[in-house]
N, C-alpha and C. Protein backbone atom coordinates (compact mmCIF):
# COMPACT_ATOMS: atom_id res chain seq x y z
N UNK A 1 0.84 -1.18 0.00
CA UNK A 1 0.00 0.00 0.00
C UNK A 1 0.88 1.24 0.00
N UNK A 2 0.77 2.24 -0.98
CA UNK A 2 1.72 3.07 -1.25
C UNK A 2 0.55 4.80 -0.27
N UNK A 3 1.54 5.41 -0.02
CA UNK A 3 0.65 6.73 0.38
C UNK A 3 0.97 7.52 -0.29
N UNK A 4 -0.24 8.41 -0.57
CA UNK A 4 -0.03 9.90 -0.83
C UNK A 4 0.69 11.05 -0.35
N UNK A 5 1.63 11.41 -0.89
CA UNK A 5 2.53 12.65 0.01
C UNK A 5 1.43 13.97 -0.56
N UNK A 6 1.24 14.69 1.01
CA UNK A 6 0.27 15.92 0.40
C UNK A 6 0.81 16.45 1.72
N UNK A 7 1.29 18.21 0.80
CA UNK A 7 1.51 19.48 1.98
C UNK A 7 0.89 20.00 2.75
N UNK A 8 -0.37 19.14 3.79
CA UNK A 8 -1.11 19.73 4.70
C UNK A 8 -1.22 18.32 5.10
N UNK A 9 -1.48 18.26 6.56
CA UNK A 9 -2.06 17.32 7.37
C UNK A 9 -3.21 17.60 8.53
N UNK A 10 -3.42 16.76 9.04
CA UNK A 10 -4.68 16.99 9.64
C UNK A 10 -4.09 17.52 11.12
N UNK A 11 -5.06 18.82 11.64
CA UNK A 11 -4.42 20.40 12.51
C UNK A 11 -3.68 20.85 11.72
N UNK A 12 -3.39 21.25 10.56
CA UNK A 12 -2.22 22.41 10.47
C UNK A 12 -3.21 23.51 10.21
N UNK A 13 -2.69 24.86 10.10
CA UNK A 13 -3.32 26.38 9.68
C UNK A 13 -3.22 26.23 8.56
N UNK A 14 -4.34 26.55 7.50
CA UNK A 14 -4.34 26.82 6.24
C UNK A 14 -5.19 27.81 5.89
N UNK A 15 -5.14 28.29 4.90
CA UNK A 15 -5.51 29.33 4.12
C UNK A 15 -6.42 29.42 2.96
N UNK A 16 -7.51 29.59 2.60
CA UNK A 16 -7.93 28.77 1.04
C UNK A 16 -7.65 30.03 0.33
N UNK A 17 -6.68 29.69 -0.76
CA UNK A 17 -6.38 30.62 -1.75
C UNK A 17 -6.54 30.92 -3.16
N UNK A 18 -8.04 30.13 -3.06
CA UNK A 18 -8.46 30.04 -4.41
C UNK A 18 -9.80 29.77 -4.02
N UNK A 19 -11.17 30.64 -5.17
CA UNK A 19 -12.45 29.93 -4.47
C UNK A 19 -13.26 30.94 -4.74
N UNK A 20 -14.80 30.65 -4.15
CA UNK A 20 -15.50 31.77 -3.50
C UNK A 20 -15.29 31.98 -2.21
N UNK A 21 -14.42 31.16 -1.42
CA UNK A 21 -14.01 31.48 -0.13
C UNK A 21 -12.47 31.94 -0.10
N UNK A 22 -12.37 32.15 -1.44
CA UNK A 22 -10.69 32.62 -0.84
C UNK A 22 -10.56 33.70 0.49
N UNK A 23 -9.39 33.53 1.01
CA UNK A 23 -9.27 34.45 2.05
C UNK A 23 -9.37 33.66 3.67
N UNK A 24 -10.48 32.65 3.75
CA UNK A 24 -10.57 32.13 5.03
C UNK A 24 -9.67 31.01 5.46
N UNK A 25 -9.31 31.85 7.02
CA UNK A 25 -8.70 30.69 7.25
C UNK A 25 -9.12 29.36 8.57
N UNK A 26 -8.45 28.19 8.78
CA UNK A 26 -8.90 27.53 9.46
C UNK A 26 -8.04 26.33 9.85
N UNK A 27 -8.17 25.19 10.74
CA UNK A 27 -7.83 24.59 10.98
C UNK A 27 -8.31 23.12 9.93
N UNK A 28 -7.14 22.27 9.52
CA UNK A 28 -7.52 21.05 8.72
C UNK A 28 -8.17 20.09 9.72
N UNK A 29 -9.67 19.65 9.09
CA UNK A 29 -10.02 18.61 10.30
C UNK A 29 -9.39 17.41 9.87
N UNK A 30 -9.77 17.09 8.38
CA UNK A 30 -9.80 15.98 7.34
C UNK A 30 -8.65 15.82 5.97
N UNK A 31 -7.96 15.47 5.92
CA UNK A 31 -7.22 15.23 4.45
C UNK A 31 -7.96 13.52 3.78
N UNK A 32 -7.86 13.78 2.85
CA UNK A 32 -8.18 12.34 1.41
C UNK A 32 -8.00 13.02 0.60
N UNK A 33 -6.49 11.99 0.79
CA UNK A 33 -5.58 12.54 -0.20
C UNK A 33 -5.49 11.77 -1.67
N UNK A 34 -6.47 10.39 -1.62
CA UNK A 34 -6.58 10.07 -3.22
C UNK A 34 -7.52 10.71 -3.78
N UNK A 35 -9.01 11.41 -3.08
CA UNK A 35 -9.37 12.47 -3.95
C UNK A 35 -9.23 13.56 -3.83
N UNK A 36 -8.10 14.16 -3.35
CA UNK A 36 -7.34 15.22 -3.30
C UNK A 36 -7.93 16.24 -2.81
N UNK A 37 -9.13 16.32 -1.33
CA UNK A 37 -9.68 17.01 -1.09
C UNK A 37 -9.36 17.20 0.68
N UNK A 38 -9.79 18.09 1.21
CA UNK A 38 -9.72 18.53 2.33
C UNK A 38 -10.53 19.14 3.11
N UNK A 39 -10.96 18.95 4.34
CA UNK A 39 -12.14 19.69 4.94
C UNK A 39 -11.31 20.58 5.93
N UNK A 40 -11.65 21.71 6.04
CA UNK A 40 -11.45 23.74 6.92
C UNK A 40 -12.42 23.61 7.70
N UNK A 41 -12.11 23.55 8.82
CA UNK A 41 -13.29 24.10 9.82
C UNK A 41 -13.39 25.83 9.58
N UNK A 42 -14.69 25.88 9.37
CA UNK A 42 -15.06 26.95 8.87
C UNK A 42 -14.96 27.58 7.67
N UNK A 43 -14.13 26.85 6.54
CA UNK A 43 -14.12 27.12 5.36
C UNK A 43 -14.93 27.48 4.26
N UNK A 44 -15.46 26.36 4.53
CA UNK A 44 -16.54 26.01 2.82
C UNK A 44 -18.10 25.72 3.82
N UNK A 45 -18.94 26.30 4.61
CA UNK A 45 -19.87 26.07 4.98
C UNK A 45 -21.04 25.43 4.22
N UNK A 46 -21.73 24.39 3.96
CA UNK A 46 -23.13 23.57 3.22
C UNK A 46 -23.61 23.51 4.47
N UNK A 47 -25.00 23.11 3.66
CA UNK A 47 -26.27 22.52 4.35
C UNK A 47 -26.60 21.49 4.03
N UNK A 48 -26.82 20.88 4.89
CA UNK A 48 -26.58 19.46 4.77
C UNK A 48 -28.48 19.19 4.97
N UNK A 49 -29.19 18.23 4.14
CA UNK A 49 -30.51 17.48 5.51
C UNK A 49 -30.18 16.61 6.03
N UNK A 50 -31.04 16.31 6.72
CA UNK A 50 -30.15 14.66 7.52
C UNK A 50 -31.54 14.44 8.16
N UNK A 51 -31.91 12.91 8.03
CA UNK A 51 -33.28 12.50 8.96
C UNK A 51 -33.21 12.18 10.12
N UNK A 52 -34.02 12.11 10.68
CA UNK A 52 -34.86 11.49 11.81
C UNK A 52 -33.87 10.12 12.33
N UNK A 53 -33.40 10.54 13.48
CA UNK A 53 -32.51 9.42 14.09
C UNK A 53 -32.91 9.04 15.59
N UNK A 54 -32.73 8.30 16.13
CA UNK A 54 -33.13 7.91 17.41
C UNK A 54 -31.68 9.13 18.28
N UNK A 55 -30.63 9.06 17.77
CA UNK A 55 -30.11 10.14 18.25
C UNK A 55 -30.66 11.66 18.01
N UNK A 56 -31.03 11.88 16.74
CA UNK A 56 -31.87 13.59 16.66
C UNK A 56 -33.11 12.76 16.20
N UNK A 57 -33.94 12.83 16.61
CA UNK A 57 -35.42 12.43 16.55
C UNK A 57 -36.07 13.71 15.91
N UNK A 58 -35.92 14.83 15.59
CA UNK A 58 -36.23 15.41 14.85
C UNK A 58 -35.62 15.68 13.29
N UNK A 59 -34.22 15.49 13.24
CA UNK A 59 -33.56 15.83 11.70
C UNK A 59 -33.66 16.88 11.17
N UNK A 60 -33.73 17.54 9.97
CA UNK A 60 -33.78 18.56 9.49
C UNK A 60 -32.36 18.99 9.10
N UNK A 61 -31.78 20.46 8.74
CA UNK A 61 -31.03 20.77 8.14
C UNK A 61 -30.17 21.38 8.93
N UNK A 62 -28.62 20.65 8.93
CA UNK A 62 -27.47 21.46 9.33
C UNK A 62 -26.69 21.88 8.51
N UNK A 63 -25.68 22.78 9.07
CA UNK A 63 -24.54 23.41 8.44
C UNK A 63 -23.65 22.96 8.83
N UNK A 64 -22.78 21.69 7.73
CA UNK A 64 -21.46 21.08 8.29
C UNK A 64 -20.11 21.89 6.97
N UNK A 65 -19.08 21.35 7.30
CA UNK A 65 -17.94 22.24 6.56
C UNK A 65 -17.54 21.22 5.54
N UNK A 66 -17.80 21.64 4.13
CA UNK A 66 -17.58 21.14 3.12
C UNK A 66 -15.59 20.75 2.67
N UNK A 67 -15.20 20.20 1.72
CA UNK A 67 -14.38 19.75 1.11
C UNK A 67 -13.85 20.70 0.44
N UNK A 68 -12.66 21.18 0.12
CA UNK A 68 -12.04 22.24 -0.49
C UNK A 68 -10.84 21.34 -1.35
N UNK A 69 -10.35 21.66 -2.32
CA UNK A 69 -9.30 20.98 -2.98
C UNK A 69 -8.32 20.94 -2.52
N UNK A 70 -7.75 20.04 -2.49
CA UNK A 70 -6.14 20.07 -1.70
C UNK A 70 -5.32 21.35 -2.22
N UNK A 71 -5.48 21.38 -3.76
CA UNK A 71 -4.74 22.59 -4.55
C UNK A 71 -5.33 24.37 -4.52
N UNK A 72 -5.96 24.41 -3.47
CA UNK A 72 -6.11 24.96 -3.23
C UNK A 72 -6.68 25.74 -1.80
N UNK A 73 -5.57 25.40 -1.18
CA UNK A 73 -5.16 25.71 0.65
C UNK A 73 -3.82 26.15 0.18
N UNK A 74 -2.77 26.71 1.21
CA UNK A 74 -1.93 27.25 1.55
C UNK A 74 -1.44 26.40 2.98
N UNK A 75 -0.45 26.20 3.56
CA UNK A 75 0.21 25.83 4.75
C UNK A 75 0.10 27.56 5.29
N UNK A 76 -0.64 27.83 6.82
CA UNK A 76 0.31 29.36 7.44
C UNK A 76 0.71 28.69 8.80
N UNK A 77 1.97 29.05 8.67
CA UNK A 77 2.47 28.67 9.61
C UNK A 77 2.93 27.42 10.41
């Protein structure tokens, strides 16, 4: 099993420098690095639905932090 070498790992500071979010920055929660994507806390905000669970017995719609391209984050710091 061979790995992916990619310039961010999961906690570093990054930057998205390309986007409709260029400019924000955040902490890496997530790297997948064979589809070359990355999740920013606080980056890329969606809305998600999600049903009816015995844990949320109501469901409905949250706001979780979307996937940003690997090629487009920055390392700060």
């Amino acid at each position: 099993m061979s790995r992916i070498k990619t310039h961010v790992k999961k906690g570093d500071q990054v930057e998205i420098i390309a986007g409709n979010h260029k400019g924000k920055r955040g902490t890496v929660l997530l790297v997948n690095a064979a589809k070359g994507k990355v999740v920013v806390e606080g980056g890329r905000p969606i809305q998600k639905a999600f049903k009816a669970t015995e844990a949320e017995p109501n469901g409905g719609i949250k706001t979780i932090d979307g996937p940003v391209h690997i090629s487009n984050v920055k390392k700060v710091g």
